[in-house]
N, C-alpha and C. Protein backbone atom coordinates (compact mmCIF):
# COMPACT_ATOMS: atom_id res chain seq x y z
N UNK A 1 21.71 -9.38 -1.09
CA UNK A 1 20.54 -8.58 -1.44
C UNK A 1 19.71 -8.31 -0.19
N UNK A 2 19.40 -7.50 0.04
CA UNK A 2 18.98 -6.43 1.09
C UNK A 2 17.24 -6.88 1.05
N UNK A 3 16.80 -7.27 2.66
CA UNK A 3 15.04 -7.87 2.35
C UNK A 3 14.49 -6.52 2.07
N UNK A 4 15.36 -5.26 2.88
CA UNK A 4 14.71 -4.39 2.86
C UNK A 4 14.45 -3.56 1.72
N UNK A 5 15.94 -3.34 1.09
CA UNK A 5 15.67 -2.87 -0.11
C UNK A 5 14.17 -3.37 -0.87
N UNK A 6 14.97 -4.57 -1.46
CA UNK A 6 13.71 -5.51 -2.38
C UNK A 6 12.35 -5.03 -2.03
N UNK A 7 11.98 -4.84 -0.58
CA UNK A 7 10.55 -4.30 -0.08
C UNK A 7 10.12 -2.89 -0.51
N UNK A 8 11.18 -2.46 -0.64
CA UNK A 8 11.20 -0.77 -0.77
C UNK A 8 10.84 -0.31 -2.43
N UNK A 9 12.03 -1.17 -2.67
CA UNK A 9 11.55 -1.72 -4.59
C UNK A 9 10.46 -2.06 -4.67
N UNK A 10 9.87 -3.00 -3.81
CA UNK A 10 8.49 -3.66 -4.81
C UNK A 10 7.59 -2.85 -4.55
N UNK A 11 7.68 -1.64 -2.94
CA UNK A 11 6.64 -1.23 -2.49
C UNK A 11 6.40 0.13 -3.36
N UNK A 12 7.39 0.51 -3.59
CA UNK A 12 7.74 1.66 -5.22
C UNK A 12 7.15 1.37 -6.36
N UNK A 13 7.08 -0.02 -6.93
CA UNK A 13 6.73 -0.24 -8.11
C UNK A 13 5.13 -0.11 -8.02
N UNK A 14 4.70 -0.50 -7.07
CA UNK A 14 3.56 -1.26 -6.70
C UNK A 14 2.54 0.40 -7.10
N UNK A 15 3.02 1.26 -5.78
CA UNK A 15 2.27 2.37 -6.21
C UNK A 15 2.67 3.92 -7.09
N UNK A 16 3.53 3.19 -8.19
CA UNK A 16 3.91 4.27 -9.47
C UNK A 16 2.72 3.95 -10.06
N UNK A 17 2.93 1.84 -10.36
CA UNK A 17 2.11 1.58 -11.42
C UNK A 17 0.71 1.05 -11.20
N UNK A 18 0.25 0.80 -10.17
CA UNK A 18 -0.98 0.22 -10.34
C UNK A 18 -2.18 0.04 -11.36
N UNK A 19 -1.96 1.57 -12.23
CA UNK A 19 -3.21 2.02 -13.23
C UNK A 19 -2.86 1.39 -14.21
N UNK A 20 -1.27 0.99 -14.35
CA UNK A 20 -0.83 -0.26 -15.30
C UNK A 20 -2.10 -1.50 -15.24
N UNK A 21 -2.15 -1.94 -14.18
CA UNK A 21 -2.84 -3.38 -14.54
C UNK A 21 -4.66 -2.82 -15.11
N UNK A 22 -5.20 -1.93 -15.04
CA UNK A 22 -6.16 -1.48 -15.64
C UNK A 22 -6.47 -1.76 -17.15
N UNK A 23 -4.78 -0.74 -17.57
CA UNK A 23 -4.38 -0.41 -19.21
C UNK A 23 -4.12 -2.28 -19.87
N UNK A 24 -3.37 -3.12 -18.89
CA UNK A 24 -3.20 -4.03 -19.57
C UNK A 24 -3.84 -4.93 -19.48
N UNK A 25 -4.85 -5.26 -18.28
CA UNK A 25 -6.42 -5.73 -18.83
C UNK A 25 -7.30 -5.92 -19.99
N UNK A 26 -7.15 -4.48 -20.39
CA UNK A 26 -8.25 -4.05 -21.49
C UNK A 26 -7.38 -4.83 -22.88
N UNK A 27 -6.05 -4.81 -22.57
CA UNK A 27 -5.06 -5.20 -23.96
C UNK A 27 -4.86 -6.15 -24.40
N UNK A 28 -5.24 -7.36 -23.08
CA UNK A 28 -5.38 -8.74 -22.56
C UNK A 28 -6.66 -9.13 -23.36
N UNK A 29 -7.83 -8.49 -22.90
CA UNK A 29 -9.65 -9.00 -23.26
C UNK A 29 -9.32 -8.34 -24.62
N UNK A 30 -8.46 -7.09 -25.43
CA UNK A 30 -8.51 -6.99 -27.02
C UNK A 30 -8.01 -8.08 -27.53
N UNK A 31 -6.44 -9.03 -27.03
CA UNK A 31 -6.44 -9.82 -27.87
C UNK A 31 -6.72 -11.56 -27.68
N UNK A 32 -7.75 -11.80 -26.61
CA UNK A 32 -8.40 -12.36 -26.14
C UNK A 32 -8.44 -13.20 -27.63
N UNK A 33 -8.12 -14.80 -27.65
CA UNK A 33 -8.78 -15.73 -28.67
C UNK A 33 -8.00 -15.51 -30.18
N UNK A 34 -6.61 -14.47 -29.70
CA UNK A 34 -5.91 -14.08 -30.78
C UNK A 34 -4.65 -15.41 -30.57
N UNK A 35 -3.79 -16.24 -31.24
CA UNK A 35 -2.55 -16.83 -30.90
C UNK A 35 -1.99 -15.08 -31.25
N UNK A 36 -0.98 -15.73 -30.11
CA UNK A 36 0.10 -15.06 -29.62
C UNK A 36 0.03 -13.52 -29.03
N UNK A 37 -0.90 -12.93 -28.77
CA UNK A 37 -0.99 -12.00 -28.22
C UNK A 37 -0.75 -11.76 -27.16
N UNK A 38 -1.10 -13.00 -26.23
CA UNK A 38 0.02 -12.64 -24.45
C UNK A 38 0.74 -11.80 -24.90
N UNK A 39 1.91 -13.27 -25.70
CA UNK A 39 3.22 -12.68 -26.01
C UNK A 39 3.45 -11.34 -26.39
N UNK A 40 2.66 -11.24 -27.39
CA UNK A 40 2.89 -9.72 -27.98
C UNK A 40 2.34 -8.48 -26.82
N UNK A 41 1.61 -8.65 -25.53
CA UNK A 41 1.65 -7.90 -24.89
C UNK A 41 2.30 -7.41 -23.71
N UNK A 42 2.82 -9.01 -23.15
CA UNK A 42 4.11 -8.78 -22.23
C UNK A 42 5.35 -8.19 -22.97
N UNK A 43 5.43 -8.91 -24.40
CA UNK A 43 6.80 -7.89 -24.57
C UNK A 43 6.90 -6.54 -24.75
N UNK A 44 5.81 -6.02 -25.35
CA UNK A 44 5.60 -4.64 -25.33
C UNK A 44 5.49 -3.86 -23.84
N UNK A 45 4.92 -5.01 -22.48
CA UNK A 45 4.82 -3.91 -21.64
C UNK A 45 6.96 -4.12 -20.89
N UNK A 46 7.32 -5.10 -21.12
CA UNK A 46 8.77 -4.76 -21.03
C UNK A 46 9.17 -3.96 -21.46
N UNK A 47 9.46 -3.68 -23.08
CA UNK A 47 10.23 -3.03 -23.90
C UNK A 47 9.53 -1.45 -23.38
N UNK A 48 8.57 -1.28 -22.82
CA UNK A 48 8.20 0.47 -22.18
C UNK A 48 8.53 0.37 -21.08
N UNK A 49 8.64 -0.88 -20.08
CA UNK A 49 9.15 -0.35 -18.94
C UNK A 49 10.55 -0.55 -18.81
N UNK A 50 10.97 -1.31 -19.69
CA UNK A 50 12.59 -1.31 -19.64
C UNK A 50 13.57 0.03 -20.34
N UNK A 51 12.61 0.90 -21.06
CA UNK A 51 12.90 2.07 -21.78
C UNK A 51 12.87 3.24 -20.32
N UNK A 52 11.83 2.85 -19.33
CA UNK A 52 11.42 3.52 -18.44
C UNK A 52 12.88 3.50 -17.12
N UNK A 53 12.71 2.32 -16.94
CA UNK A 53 14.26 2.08 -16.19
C UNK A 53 15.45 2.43 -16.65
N UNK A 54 15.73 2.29 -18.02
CA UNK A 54 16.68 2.52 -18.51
C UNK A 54 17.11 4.63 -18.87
N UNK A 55 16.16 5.23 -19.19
CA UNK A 55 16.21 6.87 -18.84
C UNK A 55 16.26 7.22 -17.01
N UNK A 56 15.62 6.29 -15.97
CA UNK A 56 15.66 6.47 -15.27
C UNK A 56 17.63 6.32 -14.05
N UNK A 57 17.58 5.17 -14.64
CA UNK A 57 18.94 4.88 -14.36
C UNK A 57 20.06 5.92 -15.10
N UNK A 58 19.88 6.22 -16.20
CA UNK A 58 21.16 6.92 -16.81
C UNK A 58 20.74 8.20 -16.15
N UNK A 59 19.67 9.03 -16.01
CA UNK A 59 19.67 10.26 -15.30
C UNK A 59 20.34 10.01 -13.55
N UNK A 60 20.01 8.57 -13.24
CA UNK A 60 20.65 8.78 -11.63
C UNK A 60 21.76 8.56 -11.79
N UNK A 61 22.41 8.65 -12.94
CA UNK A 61 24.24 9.06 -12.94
C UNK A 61 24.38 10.19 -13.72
N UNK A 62 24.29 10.93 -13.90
CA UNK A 62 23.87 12.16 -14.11
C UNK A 62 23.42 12.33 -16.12
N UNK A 63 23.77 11.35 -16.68
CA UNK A 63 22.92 11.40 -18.18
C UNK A 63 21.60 12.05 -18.18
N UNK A 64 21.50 12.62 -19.37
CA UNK A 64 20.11 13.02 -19.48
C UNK A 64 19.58 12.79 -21.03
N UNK A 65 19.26 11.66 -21.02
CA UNK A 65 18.39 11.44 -22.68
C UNK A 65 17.09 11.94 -23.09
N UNK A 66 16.41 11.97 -22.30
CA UNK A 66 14.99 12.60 -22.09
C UNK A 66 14.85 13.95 -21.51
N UNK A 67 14.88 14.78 -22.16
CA UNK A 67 14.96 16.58 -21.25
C UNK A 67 13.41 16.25 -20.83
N UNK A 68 13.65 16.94 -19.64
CA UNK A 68 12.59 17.15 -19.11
C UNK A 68 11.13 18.07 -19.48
N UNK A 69 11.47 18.88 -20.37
CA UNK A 69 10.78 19.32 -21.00
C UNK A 69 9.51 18.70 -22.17
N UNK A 70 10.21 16.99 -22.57
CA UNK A 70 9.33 16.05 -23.17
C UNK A 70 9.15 15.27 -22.17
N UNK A 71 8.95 15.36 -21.08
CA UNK A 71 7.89 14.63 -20.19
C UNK A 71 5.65 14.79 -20.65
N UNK A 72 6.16 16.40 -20.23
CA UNK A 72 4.76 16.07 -20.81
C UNK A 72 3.98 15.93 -22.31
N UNK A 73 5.03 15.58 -23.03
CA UNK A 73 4.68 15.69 -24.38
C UNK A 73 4.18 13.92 -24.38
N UNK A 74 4.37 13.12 -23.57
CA UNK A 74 4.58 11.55 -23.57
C UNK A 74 3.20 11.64 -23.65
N UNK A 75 1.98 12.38 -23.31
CA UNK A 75 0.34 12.16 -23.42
C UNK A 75 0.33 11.81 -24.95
N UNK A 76 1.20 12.30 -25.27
CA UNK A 76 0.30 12.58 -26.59
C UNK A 76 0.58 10.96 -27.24
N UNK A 77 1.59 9.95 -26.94
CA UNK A 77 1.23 8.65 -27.29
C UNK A 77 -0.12 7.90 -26.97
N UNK A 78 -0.56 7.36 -25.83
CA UNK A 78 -1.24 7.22 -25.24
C UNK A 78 -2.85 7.48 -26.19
N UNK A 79 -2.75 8.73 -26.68
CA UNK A 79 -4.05 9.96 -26.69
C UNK A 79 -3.92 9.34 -27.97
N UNK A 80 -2.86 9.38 -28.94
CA UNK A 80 -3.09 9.16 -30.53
C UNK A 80 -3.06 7.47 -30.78
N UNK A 81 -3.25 6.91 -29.92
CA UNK A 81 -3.12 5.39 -29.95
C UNK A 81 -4.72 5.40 -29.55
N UNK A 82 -5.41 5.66 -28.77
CA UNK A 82 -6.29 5.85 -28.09
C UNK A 82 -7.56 6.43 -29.15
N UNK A 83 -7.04 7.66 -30.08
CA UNK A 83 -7.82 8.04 -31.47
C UNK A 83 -8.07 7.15 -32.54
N UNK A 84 -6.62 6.04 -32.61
CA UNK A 84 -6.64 5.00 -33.89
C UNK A 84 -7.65 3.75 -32.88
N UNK A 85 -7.29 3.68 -31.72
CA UNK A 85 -8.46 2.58 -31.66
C UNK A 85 -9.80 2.90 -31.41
N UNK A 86 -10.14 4.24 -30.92
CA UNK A 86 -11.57 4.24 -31.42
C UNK A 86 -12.13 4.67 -32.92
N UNK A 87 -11.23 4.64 -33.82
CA UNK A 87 -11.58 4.85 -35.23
C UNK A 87 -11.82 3.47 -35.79
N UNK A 88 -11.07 2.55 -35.19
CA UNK A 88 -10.92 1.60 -35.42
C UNK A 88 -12.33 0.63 -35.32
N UNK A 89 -13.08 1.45 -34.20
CA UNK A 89 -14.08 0.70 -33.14
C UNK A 89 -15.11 0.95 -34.24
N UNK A 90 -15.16 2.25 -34.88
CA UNK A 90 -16.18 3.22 -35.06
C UNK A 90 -16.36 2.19 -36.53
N UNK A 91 -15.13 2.36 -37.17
CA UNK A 91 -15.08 1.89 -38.67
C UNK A 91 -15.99 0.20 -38.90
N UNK A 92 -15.39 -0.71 -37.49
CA UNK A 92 -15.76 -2.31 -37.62
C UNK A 92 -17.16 -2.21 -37.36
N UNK A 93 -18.08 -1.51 -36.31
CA UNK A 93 -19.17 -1.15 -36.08
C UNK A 93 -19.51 -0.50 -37.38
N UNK A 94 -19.10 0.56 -38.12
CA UNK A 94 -19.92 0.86 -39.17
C UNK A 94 -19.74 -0.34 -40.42
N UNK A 95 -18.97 -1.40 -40.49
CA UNK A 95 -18.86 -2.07 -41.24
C UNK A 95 -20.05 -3.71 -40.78
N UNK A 96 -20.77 -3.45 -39.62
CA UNK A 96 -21.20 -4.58 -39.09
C UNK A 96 -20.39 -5.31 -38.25
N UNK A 97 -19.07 -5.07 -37.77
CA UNK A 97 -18.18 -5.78 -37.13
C UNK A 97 -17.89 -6.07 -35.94
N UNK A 98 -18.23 -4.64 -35.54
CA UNK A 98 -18.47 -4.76 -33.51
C UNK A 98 -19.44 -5.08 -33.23
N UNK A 99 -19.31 -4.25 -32.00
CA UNK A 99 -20.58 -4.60 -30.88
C UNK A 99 -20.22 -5.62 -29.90
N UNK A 100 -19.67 -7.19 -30.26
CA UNK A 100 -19.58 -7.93 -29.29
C UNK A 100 -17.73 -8.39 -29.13
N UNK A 101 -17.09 -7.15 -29.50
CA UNK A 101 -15.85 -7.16 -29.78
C UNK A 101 -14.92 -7.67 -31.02
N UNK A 102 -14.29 -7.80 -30.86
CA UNK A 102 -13.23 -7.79 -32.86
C UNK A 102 -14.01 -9.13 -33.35
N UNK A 103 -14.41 -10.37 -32.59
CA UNK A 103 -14.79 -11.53 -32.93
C UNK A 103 -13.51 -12.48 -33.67
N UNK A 104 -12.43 -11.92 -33.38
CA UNK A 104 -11.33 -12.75 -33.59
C UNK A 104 -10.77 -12.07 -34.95
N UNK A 105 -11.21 -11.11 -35.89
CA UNK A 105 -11.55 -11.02 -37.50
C UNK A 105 -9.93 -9.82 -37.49
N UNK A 106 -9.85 -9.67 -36.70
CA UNK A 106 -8.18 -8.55 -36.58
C UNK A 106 -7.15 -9.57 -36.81
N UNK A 107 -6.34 -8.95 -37.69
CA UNK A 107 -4.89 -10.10 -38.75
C UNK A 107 -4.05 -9.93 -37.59
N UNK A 108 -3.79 -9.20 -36.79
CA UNK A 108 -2.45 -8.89 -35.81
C UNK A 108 -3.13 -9.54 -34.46
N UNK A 109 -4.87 -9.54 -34.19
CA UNK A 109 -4.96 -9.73 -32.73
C UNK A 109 -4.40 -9.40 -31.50
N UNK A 110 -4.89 -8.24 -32.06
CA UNK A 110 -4.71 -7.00 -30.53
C UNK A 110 -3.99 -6.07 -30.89
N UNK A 111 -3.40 -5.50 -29.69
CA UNK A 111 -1.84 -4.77 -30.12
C UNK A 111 -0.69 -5.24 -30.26
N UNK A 112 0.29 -4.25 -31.09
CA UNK A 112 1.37 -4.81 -31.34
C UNK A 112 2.45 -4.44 -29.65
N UNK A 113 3.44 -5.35 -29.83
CA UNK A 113 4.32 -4.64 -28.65
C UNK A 113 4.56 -3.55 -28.66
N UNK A 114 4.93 -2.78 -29.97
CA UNK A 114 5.17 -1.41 -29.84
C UNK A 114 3.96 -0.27 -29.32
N UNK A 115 3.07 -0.86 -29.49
CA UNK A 115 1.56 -0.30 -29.25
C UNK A 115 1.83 0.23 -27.34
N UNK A 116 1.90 -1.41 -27.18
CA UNK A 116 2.09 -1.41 -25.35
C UNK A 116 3.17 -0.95 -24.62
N UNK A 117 4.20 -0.91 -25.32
CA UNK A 117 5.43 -0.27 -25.17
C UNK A 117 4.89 1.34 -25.10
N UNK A 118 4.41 1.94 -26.36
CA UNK A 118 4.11 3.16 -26.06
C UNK A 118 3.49 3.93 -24.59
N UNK A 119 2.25 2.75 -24.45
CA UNK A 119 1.30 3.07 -23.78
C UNK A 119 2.07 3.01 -22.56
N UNK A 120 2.69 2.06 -22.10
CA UNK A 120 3.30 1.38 -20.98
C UNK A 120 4.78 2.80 -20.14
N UNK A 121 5.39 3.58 -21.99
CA UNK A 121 6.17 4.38 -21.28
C UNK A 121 5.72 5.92 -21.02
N UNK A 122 4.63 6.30 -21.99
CA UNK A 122 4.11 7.20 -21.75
C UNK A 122 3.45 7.44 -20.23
N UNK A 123 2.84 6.26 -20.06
CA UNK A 123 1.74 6.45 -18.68
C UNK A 123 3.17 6.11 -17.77
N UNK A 124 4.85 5.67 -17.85
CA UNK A 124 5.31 5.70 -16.63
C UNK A 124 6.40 6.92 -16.96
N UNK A 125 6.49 7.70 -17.82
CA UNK A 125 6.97 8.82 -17.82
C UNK A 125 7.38 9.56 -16.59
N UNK A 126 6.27 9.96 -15.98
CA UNK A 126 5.82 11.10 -14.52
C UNK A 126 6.92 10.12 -13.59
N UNK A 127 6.48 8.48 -13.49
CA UNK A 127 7.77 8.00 -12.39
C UNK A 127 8.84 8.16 -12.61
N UNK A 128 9.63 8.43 -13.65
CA UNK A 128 11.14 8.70 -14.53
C UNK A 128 11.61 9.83 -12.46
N UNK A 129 10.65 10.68 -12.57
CA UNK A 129 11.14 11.80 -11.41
C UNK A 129 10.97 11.66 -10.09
N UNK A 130 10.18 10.11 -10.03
CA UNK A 130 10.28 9.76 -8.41
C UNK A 130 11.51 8.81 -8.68
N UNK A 131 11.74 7.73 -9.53
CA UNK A 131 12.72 6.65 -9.80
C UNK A 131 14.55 7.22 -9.88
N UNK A 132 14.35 8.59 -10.52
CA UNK A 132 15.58 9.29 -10.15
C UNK A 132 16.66 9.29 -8.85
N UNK A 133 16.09 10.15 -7.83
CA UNK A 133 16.57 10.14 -7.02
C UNK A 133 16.40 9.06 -6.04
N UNK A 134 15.56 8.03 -6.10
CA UNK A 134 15.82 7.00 -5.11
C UNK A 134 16.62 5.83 -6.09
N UNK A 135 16.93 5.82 -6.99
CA UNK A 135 18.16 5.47 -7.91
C UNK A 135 19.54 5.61 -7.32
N UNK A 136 19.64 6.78 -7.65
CA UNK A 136 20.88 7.92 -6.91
C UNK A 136 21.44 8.02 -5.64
N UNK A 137 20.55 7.21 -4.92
CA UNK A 137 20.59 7.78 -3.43
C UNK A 137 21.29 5.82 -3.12
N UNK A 138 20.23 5.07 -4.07
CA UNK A 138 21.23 3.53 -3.62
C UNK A 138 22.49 2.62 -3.74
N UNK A 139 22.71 3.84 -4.78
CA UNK A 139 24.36 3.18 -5.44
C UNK A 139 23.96 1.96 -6.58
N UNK A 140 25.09 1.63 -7.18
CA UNK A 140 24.80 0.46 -7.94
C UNK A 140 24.22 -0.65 -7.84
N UNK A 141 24.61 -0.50 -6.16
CA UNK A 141 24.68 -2.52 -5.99
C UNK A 141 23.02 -2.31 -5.89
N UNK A 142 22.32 -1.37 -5.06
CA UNK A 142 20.93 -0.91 -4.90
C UNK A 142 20.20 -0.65 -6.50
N UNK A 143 20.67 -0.09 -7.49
CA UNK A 143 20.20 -0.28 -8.15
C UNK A 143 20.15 -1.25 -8.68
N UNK A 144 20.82 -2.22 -9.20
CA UNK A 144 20.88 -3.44 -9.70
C UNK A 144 19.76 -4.40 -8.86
N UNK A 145 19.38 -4.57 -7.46
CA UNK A 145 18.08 -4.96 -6.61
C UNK A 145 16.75 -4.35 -6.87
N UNK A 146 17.16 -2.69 -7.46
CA UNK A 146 15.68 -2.11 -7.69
C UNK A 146 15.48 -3.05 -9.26
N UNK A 147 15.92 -3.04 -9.91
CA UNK A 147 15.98 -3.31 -11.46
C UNK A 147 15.63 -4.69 -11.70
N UNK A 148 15.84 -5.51 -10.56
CA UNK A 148 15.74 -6.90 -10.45
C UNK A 148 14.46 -7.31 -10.27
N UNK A 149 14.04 -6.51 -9.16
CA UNK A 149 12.44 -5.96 -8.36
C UNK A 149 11.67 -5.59 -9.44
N UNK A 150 11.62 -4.70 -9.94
CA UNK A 150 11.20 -3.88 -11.02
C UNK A 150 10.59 -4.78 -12.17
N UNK A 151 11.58 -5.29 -12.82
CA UNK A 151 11.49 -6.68 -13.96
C UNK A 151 10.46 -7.61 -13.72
N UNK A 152 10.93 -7.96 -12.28
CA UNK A 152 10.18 -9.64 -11.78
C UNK A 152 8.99 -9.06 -11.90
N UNK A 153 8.63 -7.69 -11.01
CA UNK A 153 7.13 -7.28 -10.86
C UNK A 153 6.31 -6.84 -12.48
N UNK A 154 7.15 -6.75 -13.77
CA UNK A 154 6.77 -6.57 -14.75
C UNK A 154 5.83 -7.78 -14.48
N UNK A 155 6.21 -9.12 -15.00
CA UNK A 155 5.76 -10.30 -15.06
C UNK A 155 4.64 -9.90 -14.17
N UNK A 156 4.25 -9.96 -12.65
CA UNK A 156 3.23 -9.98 -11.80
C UNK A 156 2.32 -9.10 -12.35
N UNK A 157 2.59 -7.75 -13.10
CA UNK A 157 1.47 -7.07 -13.74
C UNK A 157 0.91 -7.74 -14.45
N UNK A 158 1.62 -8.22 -15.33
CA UNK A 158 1.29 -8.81 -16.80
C UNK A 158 0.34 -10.50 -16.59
N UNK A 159 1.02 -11.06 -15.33
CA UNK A 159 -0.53 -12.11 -15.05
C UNK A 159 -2.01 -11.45 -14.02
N UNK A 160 -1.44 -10.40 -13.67
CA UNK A 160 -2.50 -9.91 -12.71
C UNK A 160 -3.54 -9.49 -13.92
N UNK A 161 -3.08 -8.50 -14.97
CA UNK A 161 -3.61 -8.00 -16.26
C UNK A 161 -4.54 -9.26 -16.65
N UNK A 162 -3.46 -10.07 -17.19
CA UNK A 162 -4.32 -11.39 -17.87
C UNK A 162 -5.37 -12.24 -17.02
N UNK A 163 -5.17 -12.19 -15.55
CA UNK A 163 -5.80 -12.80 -14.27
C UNK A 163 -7.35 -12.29 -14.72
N UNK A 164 -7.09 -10.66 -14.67
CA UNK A 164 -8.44 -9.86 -14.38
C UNK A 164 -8.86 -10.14 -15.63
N UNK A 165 -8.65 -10.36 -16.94
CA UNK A 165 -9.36 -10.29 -17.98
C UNK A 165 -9.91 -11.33 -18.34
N UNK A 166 -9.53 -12.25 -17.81
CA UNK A 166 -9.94 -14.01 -17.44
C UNK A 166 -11.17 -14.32 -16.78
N UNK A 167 -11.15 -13.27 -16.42
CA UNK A 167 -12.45 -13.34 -14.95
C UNK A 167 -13.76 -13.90 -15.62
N UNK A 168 -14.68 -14.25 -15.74
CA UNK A 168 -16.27 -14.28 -16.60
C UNK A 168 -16.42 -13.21 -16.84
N UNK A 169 -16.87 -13.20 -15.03
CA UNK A 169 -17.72 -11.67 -15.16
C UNK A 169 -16.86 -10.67 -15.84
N UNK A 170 -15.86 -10.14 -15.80
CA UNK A 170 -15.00 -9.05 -16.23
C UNK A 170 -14.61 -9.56 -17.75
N UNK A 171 -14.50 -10.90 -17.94
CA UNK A 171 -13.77 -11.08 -19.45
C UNK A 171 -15.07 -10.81 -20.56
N UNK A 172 -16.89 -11.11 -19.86
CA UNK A 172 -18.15 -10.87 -20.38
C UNK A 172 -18.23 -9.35 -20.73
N UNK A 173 -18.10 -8.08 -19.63
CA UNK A 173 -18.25 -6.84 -20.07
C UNK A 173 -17.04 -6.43 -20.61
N UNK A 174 -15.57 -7.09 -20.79
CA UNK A 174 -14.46 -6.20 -21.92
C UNK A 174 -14.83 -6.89 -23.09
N UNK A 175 -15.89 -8.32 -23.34
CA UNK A 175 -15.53 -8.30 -24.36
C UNK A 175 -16.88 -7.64 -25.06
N UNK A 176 -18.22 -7.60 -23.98
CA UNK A 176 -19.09 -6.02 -25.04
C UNK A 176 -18.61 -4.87 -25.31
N UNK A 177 -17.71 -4.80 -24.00
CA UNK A 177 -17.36 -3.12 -24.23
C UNK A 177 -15.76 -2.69 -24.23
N UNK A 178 -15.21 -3.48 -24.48
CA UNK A 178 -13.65 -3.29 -24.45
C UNK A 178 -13.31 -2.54 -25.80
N UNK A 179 -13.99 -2.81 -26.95
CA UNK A 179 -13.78 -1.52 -27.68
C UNK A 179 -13.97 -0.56 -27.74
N UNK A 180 -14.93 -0.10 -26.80
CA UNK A 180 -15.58 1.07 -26.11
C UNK A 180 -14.26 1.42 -25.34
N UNK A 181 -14.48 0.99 -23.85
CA UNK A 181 -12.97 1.21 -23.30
C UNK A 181 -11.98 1.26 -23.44
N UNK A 182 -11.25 0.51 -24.09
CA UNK A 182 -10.11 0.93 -24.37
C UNK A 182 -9.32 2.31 -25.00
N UNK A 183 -10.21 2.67 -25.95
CA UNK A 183 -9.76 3.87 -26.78
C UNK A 183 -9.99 4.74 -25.79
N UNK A 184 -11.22 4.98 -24.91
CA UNK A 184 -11.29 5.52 -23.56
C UNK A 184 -10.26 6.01 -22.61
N UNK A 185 -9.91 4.61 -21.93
CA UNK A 185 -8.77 4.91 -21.32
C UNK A 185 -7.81 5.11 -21.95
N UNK A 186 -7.06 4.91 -22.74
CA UNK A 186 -5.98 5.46 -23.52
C UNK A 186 -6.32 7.30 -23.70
N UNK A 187 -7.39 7.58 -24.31
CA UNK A 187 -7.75 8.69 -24.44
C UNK A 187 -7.44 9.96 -23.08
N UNK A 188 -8.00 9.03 -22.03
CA UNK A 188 -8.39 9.79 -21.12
C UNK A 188 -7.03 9.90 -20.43
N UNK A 189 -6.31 8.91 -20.31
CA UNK A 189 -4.83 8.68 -19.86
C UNK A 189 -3.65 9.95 -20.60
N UNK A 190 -3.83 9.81 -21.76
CA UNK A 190 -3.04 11.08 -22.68
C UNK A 190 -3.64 12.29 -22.02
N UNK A 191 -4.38 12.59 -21.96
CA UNK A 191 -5.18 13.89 -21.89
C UNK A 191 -4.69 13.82 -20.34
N UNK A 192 -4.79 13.44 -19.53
CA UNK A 192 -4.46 13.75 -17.69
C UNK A 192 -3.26 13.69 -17.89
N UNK A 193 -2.23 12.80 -18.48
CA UNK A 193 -0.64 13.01 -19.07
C UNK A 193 -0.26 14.33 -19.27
N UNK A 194 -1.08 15.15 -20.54
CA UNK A 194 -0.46 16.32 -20.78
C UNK A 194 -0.94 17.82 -19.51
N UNK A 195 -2.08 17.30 -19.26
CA UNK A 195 -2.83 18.29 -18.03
C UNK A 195 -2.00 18.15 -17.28
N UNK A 196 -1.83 17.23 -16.51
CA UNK A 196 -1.05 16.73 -15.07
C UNK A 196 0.17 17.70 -15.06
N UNK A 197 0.49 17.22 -15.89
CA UNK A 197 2.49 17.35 -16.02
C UNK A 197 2.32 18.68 -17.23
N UNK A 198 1.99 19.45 -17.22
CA UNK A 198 1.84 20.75 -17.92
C UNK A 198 2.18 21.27 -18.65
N UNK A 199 2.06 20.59 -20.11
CA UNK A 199 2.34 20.82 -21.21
C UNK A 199 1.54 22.07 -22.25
N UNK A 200 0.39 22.32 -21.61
CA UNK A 200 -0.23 23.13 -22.03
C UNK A 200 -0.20 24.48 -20.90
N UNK A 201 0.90 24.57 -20.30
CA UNK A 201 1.41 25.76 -19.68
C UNK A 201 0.35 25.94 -18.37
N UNK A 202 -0.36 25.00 -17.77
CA UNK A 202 -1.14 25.00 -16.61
C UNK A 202 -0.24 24.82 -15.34
């Protein structure tokens, strides 16, 4: 295994995803005081980035499961996940429930994996077309080092995520305003998804 590769891998992952550890912060302080929600949020951010590697890899042998044409349609996860949790926000607040976050009173505590999975492949969609050709260009044995890279650094998001949401200071304002935010960023994430990548013919 190649130091260099591995560097090249991690230094790839590093700046596709960064806005990852943002999204899984906020997902971290939602199911904050829930059992088992880590769990349920690392596996969800695997199962989207392993969906992500996995279209990425079969296109760098020339497969194509994902036309390119539903790239930018991927906002629209993100955006309608992003609508149910601020309905969600709106409904517990009009019921007396928010304000200082779920207070533990949510049966699932937090999101589900599929939730983060969504979020996780929608927002890495756009890399599917940088991950292509530097796929392609390393051969197997190179891909199998990017994929290795890739994985391990899942994990490093996923405590960096939980790191930041741990914080006082930061775990004090997601948990006034993380129902605020979250539907936010999700919102705002779909919406630059479909703008960006030009689904609405821009």
């Amino acid at each position: 295994m190649s130091l260099g590769t591995v560097g090249q891998a991690a230094g790839l992952f590093a700046v596709t995803n960064i806005d990852d550890i943002l999204v899984l912060s906020l997902f971290f302080a939602q199911g904050a005081g829930h059992r088992g929600s880590g769990t349920r949020i690392v596996l969800g951010q695997y199962l989207g980035f392993a969906a992500i590697l996995a279209v990425a890899v079969a296109a760098a042998f020339g497969a194509t499961f994902l036309p390119q044409s539903a790239l930018p349609w991927l906002g629209l996860l993100p955006l309608a996940l992003g609508l149910k949790a601020a309905w969600q926000a709106w409904r517990h607040r009009a019921d007396g429930e928010g304000g200082e976050g779920d207070g533990g009173d949510s049966g699932k505590g937090g999101p589900s994996p599929w939730e983060v999975a969504a979020v996780t492949f929608a927002n890495g969609g756009d890399n599917i077309g940088v991950y292509v050709p530097v796929l392609a260009a390393a051969g197997v044995g190179g891909m199998s080092v990017y994929a290795v890279v890739f994985l391990a650094l899942v994990a490093v998001w996923c405590l960096a995520g939980a790191f930041f949401a741990t914080r006082p200071v930061i775990a004090k304002a997601l948990s006034r305003w993380g129902h605020v935010l979250l539907p936010l960023v999700l919102i705002t994430l779909g919406l630059l998804i479909l703008i960006d990548s030009g689904a609405f013919g821009g």
